[in-house]
Protein backbone atom coordinates (compact mmCIF):
# COMPACT_ATOMS: atom_id res chain seq x y z
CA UNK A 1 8.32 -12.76 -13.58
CA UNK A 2 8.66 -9.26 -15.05
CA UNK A 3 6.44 -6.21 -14.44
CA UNK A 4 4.38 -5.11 -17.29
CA UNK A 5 4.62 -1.92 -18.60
CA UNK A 6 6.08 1.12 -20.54
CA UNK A 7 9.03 3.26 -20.20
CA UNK A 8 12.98 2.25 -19.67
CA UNK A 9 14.03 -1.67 -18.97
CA UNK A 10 14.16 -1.71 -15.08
CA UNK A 11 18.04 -1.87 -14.55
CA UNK A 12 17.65 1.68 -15.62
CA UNK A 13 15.92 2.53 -12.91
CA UNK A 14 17.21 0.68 -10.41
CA UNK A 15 20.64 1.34 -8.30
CA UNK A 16 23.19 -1.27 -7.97
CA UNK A 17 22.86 -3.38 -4.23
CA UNK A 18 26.33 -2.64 -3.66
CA UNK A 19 25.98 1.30 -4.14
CA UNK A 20 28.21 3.18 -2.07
CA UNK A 21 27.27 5.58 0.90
CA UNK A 22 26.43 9.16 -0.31
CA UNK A 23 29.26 12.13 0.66
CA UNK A 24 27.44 14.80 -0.39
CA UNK A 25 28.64 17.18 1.64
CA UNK A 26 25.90 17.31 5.26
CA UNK A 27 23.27 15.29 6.27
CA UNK A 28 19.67 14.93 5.00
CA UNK A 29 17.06 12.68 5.58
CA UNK A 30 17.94 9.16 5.67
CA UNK A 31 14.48 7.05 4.26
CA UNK A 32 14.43 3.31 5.99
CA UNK A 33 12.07 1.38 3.22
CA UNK A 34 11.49 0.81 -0.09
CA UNK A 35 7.98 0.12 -0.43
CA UNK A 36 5.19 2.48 -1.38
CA UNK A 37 5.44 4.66 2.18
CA UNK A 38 9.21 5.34 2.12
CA UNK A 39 9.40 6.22 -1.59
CA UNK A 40 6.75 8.32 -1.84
CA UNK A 41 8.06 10.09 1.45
CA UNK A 42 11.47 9.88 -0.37
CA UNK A 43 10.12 11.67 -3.76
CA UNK A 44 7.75 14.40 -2.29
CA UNK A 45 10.78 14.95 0.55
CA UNK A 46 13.44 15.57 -2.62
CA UNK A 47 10.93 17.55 -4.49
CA UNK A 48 10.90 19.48 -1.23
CA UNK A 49 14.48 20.77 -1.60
CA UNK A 50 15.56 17.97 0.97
CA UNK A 51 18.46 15.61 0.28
CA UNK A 52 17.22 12.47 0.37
CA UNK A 53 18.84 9.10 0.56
CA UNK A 54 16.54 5.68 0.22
CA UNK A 55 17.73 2.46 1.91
CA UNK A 56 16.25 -0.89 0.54
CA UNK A 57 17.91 -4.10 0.20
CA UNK A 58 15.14 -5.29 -2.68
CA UNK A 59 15.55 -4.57 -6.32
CA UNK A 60 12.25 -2.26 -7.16
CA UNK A 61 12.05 -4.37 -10.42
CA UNK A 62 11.79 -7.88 -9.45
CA UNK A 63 8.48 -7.46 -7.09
CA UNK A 64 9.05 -11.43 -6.66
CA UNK A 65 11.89 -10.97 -4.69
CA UNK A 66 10.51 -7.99 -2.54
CA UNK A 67 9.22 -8.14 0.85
CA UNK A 68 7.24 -5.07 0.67
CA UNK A 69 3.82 -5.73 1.36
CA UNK A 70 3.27 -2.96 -1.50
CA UNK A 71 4.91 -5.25 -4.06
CA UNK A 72 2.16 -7.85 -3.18
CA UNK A 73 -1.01 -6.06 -3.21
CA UNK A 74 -3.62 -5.93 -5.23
CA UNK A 75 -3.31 -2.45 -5.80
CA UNK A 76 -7.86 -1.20 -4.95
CA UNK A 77 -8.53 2.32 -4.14
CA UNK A 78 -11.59 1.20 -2.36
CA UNK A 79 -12.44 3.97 0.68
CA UNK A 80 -15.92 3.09 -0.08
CA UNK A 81 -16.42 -0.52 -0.28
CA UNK A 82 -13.95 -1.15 2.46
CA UNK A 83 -15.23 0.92 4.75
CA UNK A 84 -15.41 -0.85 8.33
CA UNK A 85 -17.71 0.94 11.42
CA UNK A 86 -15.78 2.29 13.85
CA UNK A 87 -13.13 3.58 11.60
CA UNK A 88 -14.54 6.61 10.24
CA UNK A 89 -11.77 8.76 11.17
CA UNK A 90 -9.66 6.36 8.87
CA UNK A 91 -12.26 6.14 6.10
CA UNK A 92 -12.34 9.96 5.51
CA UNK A 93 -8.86 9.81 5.51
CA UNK A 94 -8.72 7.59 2.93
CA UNK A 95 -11.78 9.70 0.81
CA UNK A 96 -9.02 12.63 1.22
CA UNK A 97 -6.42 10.49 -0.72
CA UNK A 98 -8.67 8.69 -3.08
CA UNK A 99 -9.48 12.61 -4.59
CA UNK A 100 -5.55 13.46 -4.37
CA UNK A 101 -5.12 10.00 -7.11
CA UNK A 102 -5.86 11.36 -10.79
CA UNK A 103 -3.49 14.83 -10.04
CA UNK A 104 -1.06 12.30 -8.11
CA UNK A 105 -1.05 10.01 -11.04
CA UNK A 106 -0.71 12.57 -13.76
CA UNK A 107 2.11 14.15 -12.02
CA UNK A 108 3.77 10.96 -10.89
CA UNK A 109 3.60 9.54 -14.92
CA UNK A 110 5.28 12.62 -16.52
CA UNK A 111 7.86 13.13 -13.82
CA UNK A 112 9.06 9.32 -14.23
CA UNK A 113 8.31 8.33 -17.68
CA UNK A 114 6.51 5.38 -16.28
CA UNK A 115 2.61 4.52 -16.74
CA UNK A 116 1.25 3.19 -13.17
CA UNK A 117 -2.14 1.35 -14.48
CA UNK A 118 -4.42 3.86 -13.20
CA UNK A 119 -8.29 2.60 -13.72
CA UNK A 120 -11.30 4.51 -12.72
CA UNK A 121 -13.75 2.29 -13.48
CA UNK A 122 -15.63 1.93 -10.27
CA UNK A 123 -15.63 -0.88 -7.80
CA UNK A 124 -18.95 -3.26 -7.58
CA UNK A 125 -19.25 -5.02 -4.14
CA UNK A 126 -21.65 -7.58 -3.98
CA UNK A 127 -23.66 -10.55 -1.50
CA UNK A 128 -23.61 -14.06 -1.98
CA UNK A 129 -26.49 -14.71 0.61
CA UNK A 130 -29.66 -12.79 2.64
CA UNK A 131 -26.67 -12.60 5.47
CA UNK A 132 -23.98 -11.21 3.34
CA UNK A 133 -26.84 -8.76 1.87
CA UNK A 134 -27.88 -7.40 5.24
CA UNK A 135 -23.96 -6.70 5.99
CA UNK A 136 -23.85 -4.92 2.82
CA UNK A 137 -26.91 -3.14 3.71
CA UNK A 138 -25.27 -1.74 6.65
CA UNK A 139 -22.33 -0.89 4.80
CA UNK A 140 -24.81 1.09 2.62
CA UNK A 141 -25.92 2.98 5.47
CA UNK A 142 -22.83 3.92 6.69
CA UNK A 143 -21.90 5.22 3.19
CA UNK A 144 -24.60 7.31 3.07
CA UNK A 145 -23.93 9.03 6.42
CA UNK A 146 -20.38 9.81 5.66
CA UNK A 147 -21.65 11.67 2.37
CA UNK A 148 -19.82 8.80 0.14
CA UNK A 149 -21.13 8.75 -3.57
CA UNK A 150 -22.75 4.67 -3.79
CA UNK A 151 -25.70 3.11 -5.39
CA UNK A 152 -27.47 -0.02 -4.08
CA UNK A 153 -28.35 -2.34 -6.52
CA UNK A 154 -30.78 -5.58 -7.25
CA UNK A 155 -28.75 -8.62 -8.04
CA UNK A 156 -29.97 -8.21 -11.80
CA UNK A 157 -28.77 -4.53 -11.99
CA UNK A 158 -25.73 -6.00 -10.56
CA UNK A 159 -25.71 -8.61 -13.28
CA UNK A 160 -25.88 -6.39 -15.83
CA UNK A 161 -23.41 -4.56 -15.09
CA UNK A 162 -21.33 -7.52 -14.89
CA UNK A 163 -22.73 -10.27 -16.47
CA UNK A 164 -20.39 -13.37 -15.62
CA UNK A 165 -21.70 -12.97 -12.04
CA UNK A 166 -23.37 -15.95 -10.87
CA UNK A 167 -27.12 -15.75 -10.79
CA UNK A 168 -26.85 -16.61 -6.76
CA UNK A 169 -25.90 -12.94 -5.95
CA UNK A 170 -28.49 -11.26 -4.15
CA UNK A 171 -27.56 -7.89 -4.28
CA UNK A 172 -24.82 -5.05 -4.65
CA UNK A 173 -23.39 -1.47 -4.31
CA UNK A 174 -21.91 0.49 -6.94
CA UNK A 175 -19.09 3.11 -5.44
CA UNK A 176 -18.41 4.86 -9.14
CA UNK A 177 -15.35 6.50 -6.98
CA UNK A 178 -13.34 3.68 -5.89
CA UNK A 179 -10.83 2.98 -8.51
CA UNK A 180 -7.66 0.99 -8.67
CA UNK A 181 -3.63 0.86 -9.48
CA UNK A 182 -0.86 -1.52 -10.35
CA UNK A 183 1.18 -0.80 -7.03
CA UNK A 184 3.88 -2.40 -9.20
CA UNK A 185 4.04 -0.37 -11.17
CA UNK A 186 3.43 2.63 -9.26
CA UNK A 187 6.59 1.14 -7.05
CA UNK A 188 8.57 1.66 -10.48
CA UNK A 189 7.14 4.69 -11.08
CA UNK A 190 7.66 6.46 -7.96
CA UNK A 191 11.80 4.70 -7.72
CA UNK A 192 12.01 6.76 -11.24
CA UNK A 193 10.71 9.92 -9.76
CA UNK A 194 12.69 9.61 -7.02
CA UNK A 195 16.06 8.92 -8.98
CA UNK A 196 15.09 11.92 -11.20
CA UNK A 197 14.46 14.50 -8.07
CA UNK A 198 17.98 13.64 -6.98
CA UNK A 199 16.43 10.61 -4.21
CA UNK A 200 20.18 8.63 -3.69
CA UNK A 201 19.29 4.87 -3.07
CA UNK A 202 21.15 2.18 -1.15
CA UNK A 203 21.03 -1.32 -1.22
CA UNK A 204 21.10 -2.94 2.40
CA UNK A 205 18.97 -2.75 5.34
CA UNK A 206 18.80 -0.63 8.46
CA UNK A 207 20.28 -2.35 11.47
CA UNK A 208 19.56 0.40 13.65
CA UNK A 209 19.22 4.85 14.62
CA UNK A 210 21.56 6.50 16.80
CA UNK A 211 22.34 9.13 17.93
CA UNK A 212 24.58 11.31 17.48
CA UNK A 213 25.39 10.91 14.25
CA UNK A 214 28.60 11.39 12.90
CA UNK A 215 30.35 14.46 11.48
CA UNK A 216 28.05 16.29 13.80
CA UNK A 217 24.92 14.90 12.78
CA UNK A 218 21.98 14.39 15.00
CA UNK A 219 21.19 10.61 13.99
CA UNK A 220 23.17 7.98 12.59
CA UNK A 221 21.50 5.34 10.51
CA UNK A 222 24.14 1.92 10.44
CA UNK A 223 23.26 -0.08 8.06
CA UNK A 224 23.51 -3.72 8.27
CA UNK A 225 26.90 -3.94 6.69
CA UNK A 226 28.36 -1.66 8.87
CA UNK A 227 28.15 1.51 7.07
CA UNK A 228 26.47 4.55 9.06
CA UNK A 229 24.54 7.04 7.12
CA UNK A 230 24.96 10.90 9.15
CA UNK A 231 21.00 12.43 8.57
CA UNK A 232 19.49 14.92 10.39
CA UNK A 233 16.32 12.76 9.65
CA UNK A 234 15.42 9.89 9.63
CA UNK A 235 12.47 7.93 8.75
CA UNK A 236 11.50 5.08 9.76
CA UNK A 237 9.22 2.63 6.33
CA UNK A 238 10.03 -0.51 6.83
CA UNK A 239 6.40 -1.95 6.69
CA UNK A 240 5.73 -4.60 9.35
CA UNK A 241 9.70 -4.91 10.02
CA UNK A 242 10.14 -1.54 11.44
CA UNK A 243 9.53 -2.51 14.92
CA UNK A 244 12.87 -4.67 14.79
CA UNK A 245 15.10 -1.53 13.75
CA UNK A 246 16.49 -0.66 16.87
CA UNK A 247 16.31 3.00 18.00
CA UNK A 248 17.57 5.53 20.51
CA UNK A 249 13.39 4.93 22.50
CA UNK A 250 10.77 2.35 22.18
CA UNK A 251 8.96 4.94 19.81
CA UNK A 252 7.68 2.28 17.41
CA UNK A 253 5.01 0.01 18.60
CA UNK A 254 4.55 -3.79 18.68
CA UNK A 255 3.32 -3.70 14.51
CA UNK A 256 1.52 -7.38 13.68
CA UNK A 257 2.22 -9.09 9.87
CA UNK A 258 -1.32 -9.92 9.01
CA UNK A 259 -0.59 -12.68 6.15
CA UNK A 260 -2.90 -12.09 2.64
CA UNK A 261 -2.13 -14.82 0.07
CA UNK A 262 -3.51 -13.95 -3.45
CA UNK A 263 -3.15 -15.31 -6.50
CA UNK A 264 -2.29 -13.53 -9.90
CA UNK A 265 -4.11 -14.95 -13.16
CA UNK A 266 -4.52 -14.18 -16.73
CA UNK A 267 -7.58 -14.31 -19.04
CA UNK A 268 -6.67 -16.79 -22.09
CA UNK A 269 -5.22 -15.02 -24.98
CA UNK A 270 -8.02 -14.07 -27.69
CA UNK A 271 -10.91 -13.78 -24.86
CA UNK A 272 -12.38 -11.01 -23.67
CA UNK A 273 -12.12 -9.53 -19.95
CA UNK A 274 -13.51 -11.27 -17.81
CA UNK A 275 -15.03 -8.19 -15.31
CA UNK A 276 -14.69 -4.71 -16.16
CA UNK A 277 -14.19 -3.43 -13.25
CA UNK A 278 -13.26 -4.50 -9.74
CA UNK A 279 -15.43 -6.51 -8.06
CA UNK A 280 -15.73 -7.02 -4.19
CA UNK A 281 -17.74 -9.72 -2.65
CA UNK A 282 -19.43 -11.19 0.83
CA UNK A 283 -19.46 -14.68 0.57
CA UNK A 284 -21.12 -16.18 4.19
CA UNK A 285 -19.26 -13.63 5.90
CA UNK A 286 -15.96 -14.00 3.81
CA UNK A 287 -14.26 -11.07 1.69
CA UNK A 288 -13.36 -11.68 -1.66
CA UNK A 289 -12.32 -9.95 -4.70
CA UNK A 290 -11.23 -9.57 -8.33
CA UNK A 291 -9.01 -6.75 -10.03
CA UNK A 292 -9.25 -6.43 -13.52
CA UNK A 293 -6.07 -4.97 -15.43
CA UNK A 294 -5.79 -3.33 -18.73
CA UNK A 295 -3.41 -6.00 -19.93
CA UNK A 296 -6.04 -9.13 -18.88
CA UNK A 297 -4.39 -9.75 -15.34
CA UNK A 298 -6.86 -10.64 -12.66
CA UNK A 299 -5.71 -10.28 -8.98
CA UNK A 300 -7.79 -12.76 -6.87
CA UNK A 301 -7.75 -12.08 -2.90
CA UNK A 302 -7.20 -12.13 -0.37
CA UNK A 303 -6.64 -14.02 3.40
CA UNK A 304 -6.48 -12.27 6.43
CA UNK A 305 -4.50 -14.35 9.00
CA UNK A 306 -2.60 -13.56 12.06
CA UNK A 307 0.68 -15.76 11.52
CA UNK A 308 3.44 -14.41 13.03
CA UNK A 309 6.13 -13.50 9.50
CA UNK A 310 4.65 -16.79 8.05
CA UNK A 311 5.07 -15.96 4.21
CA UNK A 312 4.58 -19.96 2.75
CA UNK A 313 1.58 -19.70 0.66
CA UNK A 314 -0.83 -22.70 1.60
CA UNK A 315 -3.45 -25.09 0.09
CA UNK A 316 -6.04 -24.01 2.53
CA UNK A 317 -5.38 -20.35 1.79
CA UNK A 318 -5.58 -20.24 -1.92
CA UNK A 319 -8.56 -22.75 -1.76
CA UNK A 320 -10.56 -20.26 0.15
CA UNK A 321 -9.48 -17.49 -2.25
CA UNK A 322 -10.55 -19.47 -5.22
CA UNK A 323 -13.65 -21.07 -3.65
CA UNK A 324 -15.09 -17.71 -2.93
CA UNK A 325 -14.04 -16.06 -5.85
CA UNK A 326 -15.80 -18.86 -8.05
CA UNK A 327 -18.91 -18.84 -6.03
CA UNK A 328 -19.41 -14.83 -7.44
CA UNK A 329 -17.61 -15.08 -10.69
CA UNK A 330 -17.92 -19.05 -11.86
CA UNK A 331 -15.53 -17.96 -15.02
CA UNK A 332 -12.54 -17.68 -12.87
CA UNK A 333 -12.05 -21.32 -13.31
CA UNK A 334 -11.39 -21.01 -17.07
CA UNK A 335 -8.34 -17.54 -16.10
CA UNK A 336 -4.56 -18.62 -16.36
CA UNK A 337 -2.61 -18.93 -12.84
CA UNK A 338 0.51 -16.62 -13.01
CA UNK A 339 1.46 -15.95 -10.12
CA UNK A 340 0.93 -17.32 -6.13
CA UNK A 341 1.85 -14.38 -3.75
CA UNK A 342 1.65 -13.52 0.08
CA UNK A 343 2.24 -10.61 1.56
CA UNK A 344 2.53 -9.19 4.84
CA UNK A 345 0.24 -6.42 6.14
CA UNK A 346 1.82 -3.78 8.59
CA UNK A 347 -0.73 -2.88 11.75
CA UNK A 348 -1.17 -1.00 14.48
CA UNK A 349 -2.08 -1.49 17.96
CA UNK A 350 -5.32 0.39 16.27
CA UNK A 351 -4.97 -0.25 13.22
CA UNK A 352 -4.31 3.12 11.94
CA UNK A 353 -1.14 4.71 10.54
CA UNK A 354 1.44 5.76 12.25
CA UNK A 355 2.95 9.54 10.23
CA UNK A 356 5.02 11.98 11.46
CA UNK A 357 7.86 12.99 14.08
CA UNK A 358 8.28 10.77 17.01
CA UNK A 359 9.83 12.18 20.74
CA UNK A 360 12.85 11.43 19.20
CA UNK A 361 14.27 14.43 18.02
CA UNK A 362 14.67 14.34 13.73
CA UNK A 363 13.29 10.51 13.80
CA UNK A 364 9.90 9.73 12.31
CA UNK A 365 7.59 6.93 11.31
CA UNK A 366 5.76 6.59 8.18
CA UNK A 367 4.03 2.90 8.58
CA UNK A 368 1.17 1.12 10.01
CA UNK A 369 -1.01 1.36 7.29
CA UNK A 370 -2.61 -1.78 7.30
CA UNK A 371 -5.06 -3.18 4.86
CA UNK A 372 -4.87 0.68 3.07
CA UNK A 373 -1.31 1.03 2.28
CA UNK A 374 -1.47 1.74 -1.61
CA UNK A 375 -4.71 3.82 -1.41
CA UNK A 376 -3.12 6.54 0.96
CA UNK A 377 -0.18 6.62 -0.94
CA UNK A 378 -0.73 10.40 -1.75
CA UNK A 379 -1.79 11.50 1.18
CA UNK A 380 0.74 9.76 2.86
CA UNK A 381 3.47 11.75 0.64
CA UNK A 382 1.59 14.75 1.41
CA UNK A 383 1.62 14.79 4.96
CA UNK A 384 5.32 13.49 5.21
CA UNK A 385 6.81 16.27 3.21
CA UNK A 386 4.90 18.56 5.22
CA UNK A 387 6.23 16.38 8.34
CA UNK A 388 10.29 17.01 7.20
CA UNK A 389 9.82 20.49 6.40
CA UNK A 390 7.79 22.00 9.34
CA UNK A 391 8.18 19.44 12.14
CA UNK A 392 3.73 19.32 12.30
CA UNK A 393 1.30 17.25 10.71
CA UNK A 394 -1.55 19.30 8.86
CA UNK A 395 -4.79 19.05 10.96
CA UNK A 396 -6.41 16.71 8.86
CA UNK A 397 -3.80 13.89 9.87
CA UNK A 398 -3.37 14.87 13.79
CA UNK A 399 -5.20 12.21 14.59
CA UNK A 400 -2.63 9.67 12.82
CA UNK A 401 0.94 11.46 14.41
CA UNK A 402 3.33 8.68 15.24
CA UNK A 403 3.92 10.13 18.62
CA UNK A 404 -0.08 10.04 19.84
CA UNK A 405 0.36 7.63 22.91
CA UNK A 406 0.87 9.07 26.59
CA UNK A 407 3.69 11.04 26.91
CA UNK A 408 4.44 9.11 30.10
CA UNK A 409 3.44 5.49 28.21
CA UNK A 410 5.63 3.62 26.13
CA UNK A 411 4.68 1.32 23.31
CA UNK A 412 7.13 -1.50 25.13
């Protein structure tokens, strides 16, 4: 299936599988990971002054083929409306990012050519049922306190603003800030950027760090044809498969695939959208939602299993997705299925990312992000260029450095 969307055919973009290692003359930073983590790292790192080279065995333009849990997501900028208690800390982190998005977007179009599907349009969460409605009333709360921008509505004020709801749904909140992107193409995007700030890409996979490196380097990143890669740094993207990269120390910990199947549809040619914005919902204690795109795509989501790296899309799965989904918007029954996908979800031990320089001299991690991978995609870029540069994490993003267990613990 191929990605909607302006600019050059994707083989432009894109650098042959078989692409040799770089000899520019001394090591750089060596980026493990193609998905939304390692090539905004990779981007903000050339822009930087850094050389940079990317290593990712899956062709940024055929998402179908990608195992980047980037490639699969839905793409909701949604600090607001999926805000969880107890993770505060991680909610204003990702209030931080959501404000870095229009400059990040504007800067990210004209330095690739590439249009990302940027929407600020707001995000509606709504409840099926008095239950669902007293969650959401919580939620409400808890917005409030943290000084986040939401309105609580009736279910008719939610009905007018979206009027294919069903007339079950109780009640909602508007969060006017919580937006949304095609992490598709924002994928492309950034892979242009990258190319165009001088980001050197290589198709395989990481194998394994070492160190030394050679020709005097302090790592050596062996790819898993053979080929080592001499970098002074290295960073470590690889989503939920970064824990199997083997490395000088245990430095990475045990990350979990949490499986999310979702399915991709399309509102029938000649009718009109079906919501105009996103659209969250509670439905007897089960998320669900709906992304509206510019070019009549709907992404319908998502599952949250603990699997193992179980990727087979299943009955059950999908028939929860679309149950819920039609219990809040009835008219998804009449949208075009495109596309089935699942992806897998890298998280922490605490479910909080993991940024930064590890105890192992020059090697860092930039993963763990969980359920909030494409929404602190700026602030992720941010903090890793600041990472490669200085060796510190601003203070804003101490509390997510990749080295924050016990010295004297591993993560074994």
């Amino acid at each position: 299936m191929r990605v909607p969307g302006t600019g050059p055919e994707p083989d432009t973009i894109r650098p042959t599988s078989d692409a040799p290692a770089p000899d520019a003359p001394g090591p750089g930073v060596v980026v493990a990971g193609g998905g939304l983590a390692g090539r905004v790292t990779a981007w903000r790192a050339a822009q930087a002054g850094l050389r940079v080279t990317l290593v990712e065995p899956d062709p940024v333009a055929d998402p179908a083929r990608a195992r980047a849990a980037s490639a699969v997501a839905a793409g909701m900028l949604t600090p607001a409306t999926e805000a969880v208690f107890g993770e505060e800390p991680l909610m204003e982190f990702g209030i931080r990012s959501a404000a870095l998005f229009p400059g990040f977007v504007a800067e990210l179009e004209e330095a690739s050519g590439l249009e990302v599907g940027y929407r600020a349009t707001g995000t509606l969460l709504v409840a099926f049922d008095a239950d669902d409605l007293a969650v959401l009333d919580r939620l409400h709360k808890l917005q409030r306190r943290l000084g986040v921008a939401t309105e609580r509505l009736t279910g008719r004020e939610c009905r007018r603003l979206e009027p294919v709801l069903a007339p079950s749904v109780r009640g909602g909140v508007l969060a006017p800030d919580d937006h949304s992107v095609d992490p598709r193409l924002l994928l492309r995007a950034l892979a242009a950027a990258g190319a165009r700030a001088g980001v050197a890409e290589v198709g395989a996979r990481v194998a394994s760090v070492e160190r030394p490196g050679p020709r005097g380097a302090r790592l050596g990143v062996v790819l898993d044809d053979g080929r080592v890669l001499p970098a002074d740094q290295a960073v470590v993207a690889a989503g939920c498969w970064s824990d199997r990269i083997g490395l000088p120390e245990p430095v990475v910990p045990p990350l979990r695939p949490v499986k999310g199947q979702l399915l991709r549809t399309r509102v029938p040619a000649g009718e009109p959208p079906l919501v105009g914005r996103t659209v969250r919902g509670l439905v007897r204690g089960f998320p669900v939602y709906l992304v509206p795109r510019a070019d009549g795509e709907v992404v319908i989501g998502a599952t949250q299993e603990e699997l193992g790296y179980d990727t087979s899309p299943t009955v059950g799965g999908l028939w929860q997705v679309l149950r819920d989904a039609r219990e809040l918007v009835p008219g998804v029954t009449e949208l075009e299925i495109t596309e089935t996908c699942v992806g897998l979800r890298p998280g922490s031990p605490d479910n909080e990312p993991l940024l930064g320089p590890t105890r192992v001299p020059g090697l860092h991690l930039a993963g763990g992000h969980f359920r909030h991978g494409v929404l602190l995609t700026p602030v992720t870029g941010e903090v890793m260029a600041r990472a490669l540069t200085t060796g510190t994490l601003p203070g804003y993003a101490e509390r997510f450095a990749a080295d924050r267990a016990d010295e004297t613990t591993t993560w074994e």
